[in-house]
Protein backbone atom coordinates (compact mmCIF):
# COMPACT_ATOMS: atom_id res chain seq x y z
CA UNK A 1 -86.27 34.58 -45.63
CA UNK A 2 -84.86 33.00 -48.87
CA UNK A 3 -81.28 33.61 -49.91
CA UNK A 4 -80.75 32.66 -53.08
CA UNK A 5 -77.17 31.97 -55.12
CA UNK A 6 -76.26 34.16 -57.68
CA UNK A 7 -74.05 31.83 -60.61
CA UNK A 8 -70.37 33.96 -61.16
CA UNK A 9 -70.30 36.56 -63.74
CA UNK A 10 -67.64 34.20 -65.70
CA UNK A 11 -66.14 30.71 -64.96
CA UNK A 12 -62.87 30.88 -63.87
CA UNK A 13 -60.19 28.25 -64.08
CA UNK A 14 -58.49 26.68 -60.77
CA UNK A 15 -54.75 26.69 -60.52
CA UNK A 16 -55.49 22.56 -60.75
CA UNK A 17 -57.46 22.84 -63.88
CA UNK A 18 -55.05 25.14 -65.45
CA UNK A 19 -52.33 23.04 -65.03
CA UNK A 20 -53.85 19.64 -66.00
CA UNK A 21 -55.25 21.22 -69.47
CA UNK A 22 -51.52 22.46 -69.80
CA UNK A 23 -50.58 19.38 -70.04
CA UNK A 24 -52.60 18.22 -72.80
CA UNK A 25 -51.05 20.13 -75.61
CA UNK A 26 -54.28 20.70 -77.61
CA UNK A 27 -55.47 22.65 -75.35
CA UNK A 28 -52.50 24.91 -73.30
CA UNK A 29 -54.02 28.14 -75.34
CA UNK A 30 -57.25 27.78 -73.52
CA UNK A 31 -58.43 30.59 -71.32
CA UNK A 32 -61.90 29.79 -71.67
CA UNK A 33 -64.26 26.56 -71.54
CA UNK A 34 -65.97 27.85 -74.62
CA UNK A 35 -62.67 27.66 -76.71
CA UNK A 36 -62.11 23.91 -76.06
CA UNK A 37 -65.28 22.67 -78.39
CA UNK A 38 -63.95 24.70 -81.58
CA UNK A 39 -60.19 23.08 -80.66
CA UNK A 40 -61.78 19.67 -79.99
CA UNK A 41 -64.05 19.81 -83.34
CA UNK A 42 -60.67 20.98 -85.30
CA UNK A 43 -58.88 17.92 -83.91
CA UNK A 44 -61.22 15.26 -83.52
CA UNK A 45 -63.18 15.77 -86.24
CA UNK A 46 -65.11 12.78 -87.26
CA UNK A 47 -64.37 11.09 -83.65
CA UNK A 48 -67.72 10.25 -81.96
CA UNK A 49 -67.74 12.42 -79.12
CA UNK A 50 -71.32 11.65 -78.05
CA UNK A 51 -73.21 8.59 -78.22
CA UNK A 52 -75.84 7.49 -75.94
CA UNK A 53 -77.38 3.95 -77.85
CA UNK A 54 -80.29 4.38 -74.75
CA UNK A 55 -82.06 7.39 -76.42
CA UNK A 56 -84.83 6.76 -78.64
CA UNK A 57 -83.98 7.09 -80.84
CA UNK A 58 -80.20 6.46 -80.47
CA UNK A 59 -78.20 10.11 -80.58
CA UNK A 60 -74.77 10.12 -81.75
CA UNK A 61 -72.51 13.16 -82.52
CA UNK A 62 -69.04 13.66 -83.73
CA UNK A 63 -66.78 16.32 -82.10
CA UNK A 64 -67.54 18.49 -85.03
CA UNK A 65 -71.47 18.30 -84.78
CA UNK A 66 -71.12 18.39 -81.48
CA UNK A 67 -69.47 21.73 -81.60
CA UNK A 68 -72.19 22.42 -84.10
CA UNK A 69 -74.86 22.18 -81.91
CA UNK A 70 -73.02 23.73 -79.06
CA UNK A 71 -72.84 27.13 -81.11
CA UNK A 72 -76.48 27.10 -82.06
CA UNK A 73 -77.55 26.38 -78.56
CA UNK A 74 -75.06 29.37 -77.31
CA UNK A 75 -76.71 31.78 -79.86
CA UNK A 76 -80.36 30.41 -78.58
CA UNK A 77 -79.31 31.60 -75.74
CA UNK A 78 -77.71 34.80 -76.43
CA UNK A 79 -80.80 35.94 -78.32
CA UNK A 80 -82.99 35.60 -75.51
C-alpha cells in the first residue's frame, strides 16, 4: 500500500517567518509569498535578481523581469 502526501491547500507563514519578514520593512504588509515578487520588482527594479553565468546561454533577470516571468508562469499554470 502507497500513501501518498497531499501538498497544503495554501502556504502558511511560521510565527519565525512572520517575524523575520517584519523586520524588513519592505515587506511587513506581506500575508502571502506571492505578494513579495510585485513588492520586490517595485523596489528593486533594475537590480539583477537572477543571474546564473553557467547557463547556456547565460540567463540574467532583474527583479522586475523576474516578477515578469513569475506572473506568466502563475497564469500557465492557472489555465491548466
Amino acid at each position: 500500500m502507497t500513501t501518498s502526501i497531499q501538498p497544503p491547500d495554501s502556504w502558511q507563514m511560521s510565527d519565525r517567518e512572520r517575524a523575520n519578514l517584519q523586520k524588513v520593512t519592505l515587506y511587513n504588509s506581506v500575508q502571502s509569498l506571492s505578494e513579495i515578487w510585485p513588492l520586490a520588482a517595485k523596489h528593486y527594479n533594475q537590480t539583477i535578481a537572477l543571474h546564473d553565468p553557467h547557463a547556456k546561454p547565460e540567463v540574467k533577470f532583474t527583479y522586475a523581469e523576474l516578477n515578469e516571468q513569475i506572473q506568466k508562469f502563475a497564469a500557465g499554470l492557472q489555465s491548466l
